[in-house]
C-alpha atoms as a PDB file:
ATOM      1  CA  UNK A   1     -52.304  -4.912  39.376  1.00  0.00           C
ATOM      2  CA  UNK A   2     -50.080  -6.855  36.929  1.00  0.00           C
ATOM      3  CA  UNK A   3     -47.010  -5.546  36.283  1.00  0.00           C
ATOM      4  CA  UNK A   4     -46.259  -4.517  32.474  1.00  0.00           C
ATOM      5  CA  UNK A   5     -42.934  -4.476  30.954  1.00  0.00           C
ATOM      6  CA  UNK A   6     -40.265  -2.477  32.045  1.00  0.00           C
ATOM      7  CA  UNK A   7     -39.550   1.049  30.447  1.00  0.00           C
ATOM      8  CA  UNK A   8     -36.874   3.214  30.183  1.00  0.00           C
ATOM      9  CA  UNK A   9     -36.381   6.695  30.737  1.00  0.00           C
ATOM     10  CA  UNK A  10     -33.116   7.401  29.274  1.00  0.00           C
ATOM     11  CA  UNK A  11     -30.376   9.304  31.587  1.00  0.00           C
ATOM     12  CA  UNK A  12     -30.852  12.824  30.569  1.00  0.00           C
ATOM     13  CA  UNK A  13     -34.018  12.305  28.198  1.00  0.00           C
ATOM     14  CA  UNK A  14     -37.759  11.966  28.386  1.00  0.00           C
ATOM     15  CA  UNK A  15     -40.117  10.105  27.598  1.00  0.00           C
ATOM     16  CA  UNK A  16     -43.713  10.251  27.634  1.00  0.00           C
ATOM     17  CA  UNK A  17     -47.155   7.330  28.260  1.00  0.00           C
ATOM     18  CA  UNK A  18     -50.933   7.274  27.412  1.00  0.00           C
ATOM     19  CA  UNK A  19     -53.169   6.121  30.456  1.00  0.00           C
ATOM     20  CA  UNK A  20     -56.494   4.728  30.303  1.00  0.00           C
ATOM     21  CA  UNK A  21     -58.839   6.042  33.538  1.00  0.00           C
ATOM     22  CA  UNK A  22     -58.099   3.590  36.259  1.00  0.00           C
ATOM     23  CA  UNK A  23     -54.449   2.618  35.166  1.00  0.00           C
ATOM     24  CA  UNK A  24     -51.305   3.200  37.101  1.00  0.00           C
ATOM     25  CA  UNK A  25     -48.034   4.187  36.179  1.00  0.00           C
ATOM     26  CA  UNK A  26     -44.870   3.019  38.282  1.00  0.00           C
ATOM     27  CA  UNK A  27     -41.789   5.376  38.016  1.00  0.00           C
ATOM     28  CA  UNK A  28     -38.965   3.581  39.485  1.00  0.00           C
ATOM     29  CA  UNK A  29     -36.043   5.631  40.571  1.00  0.00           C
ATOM     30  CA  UNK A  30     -33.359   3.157  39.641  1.00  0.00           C
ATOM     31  CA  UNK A  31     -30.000   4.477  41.123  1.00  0.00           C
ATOM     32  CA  UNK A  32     -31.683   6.283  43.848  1.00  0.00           C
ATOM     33  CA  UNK A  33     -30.347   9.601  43.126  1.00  0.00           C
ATOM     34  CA  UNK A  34     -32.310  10.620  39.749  1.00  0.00           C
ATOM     35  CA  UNK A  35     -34.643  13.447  40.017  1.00  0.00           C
ATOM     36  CA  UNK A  36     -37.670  12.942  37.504  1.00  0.00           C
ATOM     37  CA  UNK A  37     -39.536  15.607  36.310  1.00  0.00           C
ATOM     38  CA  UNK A  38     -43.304  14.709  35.844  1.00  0.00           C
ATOM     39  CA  UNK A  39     -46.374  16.119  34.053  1.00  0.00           C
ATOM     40  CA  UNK A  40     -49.943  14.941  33.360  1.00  0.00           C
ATOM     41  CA  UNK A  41     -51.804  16.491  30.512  1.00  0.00           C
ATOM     42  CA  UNK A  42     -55.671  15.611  29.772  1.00  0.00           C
ATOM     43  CA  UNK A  43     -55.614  13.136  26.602  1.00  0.00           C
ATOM     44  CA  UNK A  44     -58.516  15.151  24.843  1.00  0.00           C
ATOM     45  CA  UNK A  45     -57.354  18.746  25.630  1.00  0.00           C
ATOM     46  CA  UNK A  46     -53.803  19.205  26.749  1.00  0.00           C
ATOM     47  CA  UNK A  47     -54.905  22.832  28.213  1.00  0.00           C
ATOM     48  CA  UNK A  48     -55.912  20.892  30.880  1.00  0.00           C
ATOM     49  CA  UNK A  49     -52.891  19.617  33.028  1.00  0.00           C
ATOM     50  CA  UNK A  50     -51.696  18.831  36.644  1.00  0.00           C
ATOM     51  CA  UNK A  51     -51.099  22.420  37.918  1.00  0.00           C
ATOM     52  CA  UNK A  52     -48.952  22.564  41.178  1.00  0.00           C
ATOM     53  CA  UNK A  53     -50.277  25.828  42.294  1.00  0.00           C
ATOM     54  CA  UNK A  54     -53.364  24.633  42.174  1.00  0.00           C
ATOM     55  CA  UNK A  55     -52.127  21.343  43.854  1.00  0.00           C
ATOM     56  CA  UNK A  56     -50.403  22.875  47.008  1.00  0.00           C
ATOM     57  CA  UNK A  57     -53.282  24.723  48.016  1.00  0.00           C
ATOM     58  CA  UNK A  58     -55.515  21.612  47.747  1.00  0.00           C
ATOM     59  CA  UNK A  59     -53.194  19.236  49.433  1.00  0.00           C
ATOM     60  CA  UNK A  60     -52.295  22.230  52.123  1.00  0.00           C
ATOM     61  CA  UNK A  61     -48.888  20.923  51.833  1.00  0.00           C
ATOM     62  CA  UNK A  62     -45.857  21.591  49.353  1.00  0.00           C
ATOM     63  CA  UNK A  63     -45.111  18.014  48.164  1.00  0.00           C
ATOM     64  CA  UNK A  64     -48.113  15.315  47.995  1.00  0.00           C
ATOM     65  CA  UNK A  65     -47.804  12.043  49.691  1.00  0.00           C
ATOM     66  CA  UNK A  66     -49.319   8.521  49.564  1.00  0.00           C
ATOM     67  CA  UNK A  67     -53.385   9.177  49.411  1.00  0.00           C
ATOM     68  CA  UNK A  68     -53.132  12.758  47.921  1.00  0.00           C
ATOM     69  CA  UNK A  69     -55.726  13.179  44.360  1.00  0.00           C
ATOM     70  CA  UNK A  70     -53.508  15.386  42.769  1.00  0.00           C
ATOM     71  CA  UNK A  71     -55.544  18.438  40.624  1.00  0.00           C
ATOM     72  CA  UNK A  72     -55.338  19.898  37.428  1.00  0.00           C
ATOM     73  CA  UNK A  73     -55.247  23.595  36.501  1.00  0.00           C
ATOM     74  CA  UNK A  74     -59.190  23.059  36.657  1.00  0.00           C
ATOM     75  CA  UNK A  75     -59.245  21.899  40.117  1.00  0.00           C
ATOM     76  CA  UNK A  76     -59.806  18.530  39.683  1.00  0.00           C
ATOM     77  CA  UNK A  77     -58.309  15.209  39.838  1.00  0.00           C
ATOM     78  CA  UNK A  78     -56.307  13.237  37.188  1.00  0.00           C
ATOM     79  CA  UNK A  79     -53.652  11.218  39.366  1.00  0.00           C
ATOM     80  CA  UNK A  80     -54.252   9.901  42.939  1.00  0.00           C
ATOM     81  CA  UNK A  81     -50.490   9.542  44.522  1.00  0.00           C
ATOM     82  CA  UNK A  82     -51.502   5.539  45.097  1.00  0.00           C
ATOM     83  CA  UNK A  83     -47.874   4.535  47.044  1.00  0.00           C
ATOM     84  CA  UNK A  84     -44.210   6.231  47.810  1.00  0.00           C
ATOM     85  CA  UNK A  85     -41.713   3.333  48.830  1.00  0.00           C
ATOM     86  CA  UNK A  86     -39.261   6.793  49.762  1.00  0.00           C
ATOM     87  CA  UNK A  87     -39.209   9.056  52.290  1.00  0.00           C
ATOM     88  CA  UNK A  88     -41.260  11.302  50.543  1.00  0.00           C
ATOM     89  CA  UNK A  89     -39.364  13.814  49.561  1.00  0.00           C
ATOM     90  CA  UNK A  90     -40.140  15.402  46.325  1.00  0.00           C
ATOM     91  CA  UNK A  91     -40.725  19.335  45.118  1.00  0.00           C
ATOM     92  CA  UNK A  92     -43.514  21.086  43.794  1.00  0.00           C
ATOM     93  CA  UNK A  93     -41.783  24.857  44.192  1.00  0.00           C
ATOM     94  CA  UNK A  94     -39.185  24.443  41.156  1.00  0.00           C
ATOM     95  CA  UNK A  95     -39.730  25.223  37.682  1.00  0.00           C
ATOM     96  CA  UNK A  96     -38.281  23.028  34.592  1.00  0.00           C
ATOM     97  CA  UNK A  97     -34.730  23.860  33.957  1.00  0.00           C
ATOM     98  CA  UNK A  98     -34.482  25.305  30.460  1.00  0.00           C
ATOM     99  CA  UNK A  99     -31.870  26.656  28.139  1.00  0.00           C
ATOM    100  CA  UNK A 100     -32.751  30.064  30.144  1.00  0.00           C
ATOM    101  CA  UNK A 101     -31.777  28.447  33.651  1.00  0.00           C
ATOM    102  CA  UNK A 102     -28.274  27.165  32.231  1.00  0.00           C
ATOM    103  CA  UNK A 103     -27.112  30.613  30.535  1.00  0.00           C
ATOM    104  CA  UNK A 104     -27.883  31.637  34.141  1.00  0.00           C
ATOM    105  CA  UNK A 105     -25.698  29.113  35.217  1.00  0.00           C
ATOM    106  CA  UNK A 106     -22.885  29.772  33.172  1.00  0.00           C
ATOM    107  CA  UNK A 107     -23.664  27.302  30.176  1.00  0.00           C
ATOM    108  CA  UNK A 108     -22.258  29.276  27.234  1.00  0.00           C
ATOM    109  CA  UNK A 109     -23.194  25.985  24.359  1.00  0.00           C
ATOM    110  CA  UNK A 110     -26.296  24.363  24.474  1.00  0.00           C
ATOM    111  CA  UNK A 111     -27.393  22.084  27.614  1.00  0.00           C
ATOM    112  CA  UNK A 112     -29.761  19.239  28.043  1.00  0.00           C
ATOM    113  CA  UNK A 113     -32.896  20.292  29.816  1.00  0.00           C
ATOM    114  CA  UNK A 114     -36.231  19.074  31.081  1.00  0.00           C
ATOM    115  CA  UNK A 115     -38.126  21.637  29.073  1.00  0.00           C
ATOM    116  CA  UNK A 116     -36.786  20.426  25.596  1.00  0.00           C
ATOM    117  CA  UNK A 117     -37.427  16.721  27.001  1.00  0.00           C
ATOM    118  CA  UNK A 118     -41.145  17.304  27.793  1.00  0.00           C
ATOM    119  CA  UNK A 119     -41.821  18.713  24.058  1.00  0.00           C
ATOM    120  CA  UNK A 120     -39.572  15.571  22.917  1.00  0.00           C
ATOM    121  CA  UNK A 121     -41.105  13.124  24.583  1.00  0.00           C
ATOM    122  CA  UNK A 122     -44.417  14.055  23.642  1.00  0.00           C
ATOM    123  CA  UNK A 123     -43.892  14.690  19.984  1.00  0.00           C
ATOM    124  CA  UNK A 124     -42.305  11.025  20.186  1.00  0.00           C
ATOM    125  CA  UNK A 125     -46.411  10.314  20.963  1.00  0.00           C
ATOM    126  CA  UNK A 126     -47.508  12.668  18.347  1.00  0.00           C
ATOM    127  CA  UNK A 127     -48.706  15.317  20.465  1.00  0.00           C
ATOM    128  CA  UNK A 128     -47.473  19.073  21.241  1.00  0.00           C
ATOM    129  CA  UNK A 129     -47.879  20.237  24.946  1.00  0.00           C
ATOM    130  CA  UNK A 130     -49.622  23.802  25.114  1.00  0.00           C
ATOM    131  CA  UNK A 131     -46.619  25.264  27.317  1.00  0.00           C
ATOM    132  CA  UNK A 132     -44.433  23.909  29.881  1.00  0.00           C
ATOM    133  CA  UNK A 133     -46.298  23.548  33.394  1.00  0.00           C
ATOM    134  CA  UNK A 134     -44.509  24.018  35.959  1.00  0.00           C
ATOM    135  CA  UNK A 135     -43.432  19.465  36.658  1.00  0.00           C
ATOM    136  CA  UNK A 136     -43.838  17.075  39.742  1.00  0.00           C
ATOM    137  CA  UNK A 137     -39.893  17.111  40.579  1.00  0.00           C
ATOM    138  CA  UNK A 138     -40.393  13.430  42.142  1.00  0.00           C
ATOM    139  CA  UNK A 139     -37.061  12.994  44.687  1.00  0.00           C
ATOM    140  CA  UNK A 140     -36.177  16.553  44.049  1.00  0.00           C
ATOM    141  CA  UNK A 141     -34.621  17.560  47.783  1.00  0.00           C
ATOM    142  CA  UNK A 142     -35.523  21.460  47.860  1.00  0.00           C
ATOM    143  CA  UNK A 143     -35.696  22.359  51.824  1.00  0.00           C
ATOM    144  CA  UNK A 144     -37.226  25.524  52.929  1.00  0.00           C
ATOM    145  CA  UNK A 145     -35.296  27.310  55.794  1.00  0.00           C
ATOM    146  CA  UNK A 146     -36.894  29.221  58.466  1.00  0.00           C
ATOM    147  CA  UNK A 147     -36.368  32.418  56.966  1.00  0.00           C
ATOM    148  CA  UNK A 148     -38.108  31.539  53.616  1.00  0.00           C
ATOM    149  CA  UNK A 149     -34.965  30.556  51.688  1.00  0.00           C
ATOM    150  CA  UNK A 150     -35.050  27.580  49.559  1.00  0.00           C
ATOM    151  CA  UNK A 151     -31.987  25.383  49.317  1.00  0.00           C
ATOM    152  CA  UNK A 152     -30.407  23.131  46.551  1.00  0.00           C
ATOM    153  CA  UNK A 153     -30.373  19.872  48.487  1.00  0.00           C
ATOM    154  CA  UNK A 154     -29.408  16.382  47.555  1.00  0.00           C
ATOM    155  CA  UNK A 155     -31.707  13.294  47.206  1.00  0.00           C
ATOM    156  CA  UNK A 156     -32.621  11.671  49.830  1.00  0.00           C
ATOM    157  CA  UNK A 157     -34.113   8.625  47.877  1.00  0.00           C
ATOM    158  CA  UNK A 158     -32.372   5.052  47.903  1.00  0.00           C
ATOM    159  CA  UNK A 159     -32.559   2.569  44.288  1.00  0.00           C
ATOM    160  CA  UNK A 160     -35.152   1.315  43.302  1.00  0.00           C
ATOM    161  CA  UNK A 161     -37.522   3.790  44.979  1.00  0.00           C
ATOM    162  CA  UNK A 162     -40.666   3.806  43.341  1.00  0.00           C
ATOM    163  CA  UNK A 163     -43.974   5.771  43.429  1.00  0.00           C
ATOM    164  CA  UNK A 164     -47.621   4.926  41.865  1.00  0.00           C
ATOM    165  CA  UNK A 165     -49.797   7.414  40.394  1.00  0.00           C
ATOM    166  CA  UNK A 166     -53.257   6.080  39.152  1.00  0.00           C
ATOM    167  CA  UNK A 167     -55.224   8.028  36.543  1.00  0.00           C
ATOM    168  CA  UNK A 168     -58.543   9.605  36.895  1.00  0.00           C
ATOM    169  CA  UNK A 169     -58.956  11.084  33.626  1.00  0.00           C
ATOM    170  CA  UNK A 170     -57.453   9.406  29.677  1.00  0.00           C
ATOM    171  CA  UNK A 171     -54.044  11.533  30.114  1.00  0.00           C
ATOM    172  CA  UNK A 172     -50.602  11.656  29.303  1.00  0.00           C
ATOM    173  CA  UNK A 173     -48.086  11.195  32.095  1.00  0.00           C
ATOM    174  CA  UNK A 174     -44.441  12.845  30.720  1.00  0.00           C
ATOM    175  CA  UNK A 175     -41.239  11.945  32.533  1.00  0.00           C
ATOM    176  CA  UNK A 176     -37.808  13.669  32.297  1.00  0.00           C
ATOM    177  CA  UNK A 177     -34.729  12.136  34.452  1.00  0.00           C
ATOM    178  CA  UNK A 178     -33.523  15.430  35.185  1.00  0.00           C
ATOM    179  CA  UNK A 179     -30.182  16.556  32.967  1.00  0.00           C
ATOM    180  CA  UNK A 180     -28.795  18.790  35.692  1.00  0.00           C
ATOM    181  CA  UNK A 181     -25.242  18.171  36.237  1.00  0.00           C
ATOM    182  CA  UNK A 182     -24.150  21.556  37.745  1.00  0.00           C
ATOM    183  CA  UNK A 183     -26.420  21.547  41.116  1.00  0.00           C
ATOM    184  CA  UNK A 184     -26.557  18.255  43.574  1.00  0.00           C
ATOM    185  CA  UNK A 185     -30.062  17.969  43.168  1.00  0.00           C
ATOM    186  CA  UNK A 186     -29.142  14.634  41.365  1.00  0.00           C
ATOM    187  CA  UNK A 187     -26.520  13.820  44.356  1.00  0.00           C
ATOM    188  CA  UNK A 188     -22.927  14.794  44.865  1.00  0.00           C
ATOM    189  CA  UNK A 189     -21.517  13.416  42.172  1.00  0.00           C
ATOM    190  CA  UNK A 190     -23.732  15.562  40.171  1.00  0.00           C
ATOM    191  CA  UNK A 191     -24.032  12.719  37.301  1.00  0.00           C
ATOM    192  CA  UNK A 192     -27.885  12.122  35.704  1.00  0.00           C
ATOM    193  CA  UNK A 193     -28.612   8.283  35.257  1.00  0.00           C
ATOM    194  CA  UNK A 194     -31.090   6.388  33.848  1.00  0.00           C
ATOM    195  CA  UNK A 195     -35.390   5.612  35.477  1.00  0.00           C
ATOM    196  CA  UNK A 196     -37.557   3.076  34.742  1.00  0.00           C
ATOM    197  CA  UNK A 197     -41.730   2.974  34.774  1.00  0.00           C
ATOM    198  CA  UNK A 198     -44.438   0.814  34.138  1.00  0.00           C
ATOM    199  CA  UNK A 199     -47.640   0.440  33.324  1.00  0.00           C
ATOM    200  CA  UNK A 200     -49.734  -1.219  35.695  1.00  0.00           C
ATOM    201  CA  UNK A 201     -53.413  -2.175  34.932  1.00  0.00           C
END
């Protein structure tokens, strides 16, 4: 696979890439501590998307690894998770922060969000997504406790951390480097930075 320019994925923004059947995509977690929210939509009928809870039951696990085919909302495949250079820790339990989720957390002005960046990053391409599925949080850190709680943990990732995801299906792969500066889910010091991706033939 030759490697395409590099892209960025501005700190607190999204952005969003067309890929032909049998391309890759490269999202680079530069600093090491960037959560990046990810979505796949079909590129000839957006009502078809990756679906995690249709993903989790496929994969019998609740974050995909290296080898996974990762399914839409129709049960079948448009990425296969091609390589993780991390530790493999990413989420598939957490919805998209939204305006909603900040009120709840105390924002009283408007707040950066990964909802707003998915609908922004694909009108950048022309295109409207049908809703917000719930994203691929890649080096999201959520650990599930014994008794069932879930817990807001930091990244375990290093930089330049990468993962591959090869498409099945034409599709749109949407990236948001997660705005969330109240929680540590983008480490301690709680401030968003920058990703890069590729697009590898």
């Amino acid at each position: 696979m030759a490697n395409a320019e590099l892209q960025l994925i501005p700190a607190r923004r999204g952005r969003a890439a067309r890929l032909r059947k049998g391309q890759s995509i490269k999202i680079i977690n530069t600093h090491g501590q960037q959560v990046v929210d990810t979505w796949c939509f079909h590129a000839d009928d957006p009502r078809e998307f990756l679906s995690m809870e249709h993903l989790r039951p496929t994969i019998e696990r609740i974050f995909p690894r290296a080898g996974d085919r990762l399914v839409t909302n129709r049960r079948r495949p448009i990425l296969t998770f091609l390589e993780d250079s991390s530790l493999g820790v990413h989420d598939t339990l957490i919805a998209a922060c939204d305006s909603y989720r900040y009120g709840l957390l105390g924002c009283t002005e408007y707040h950066d969000n990964c909802t707003d960046n998915l609908f922004a990053a694909m009108q950048m391409i022309g295109l409207t997504p049908p809703e917000c599925p719930s994203p691929l949080n890649l080096w999201m850190n959520i650990p599930v406790v014994e008794d069932g709680r879930t817990l807001w943990g930091e990244p375990v990732s290093k930089p330049g951390d990468h993962v591959i995801l090869r498409a099945e299906l034409d599709c749109v792969v949407v990236m948001s480097a997660c705005p969330q500066d109240i929680l540590p889910i983008n480490g301690r010091n709680r401030q968003p930075t920058e990703a890069h991706y590729q697009i590898l033939d």
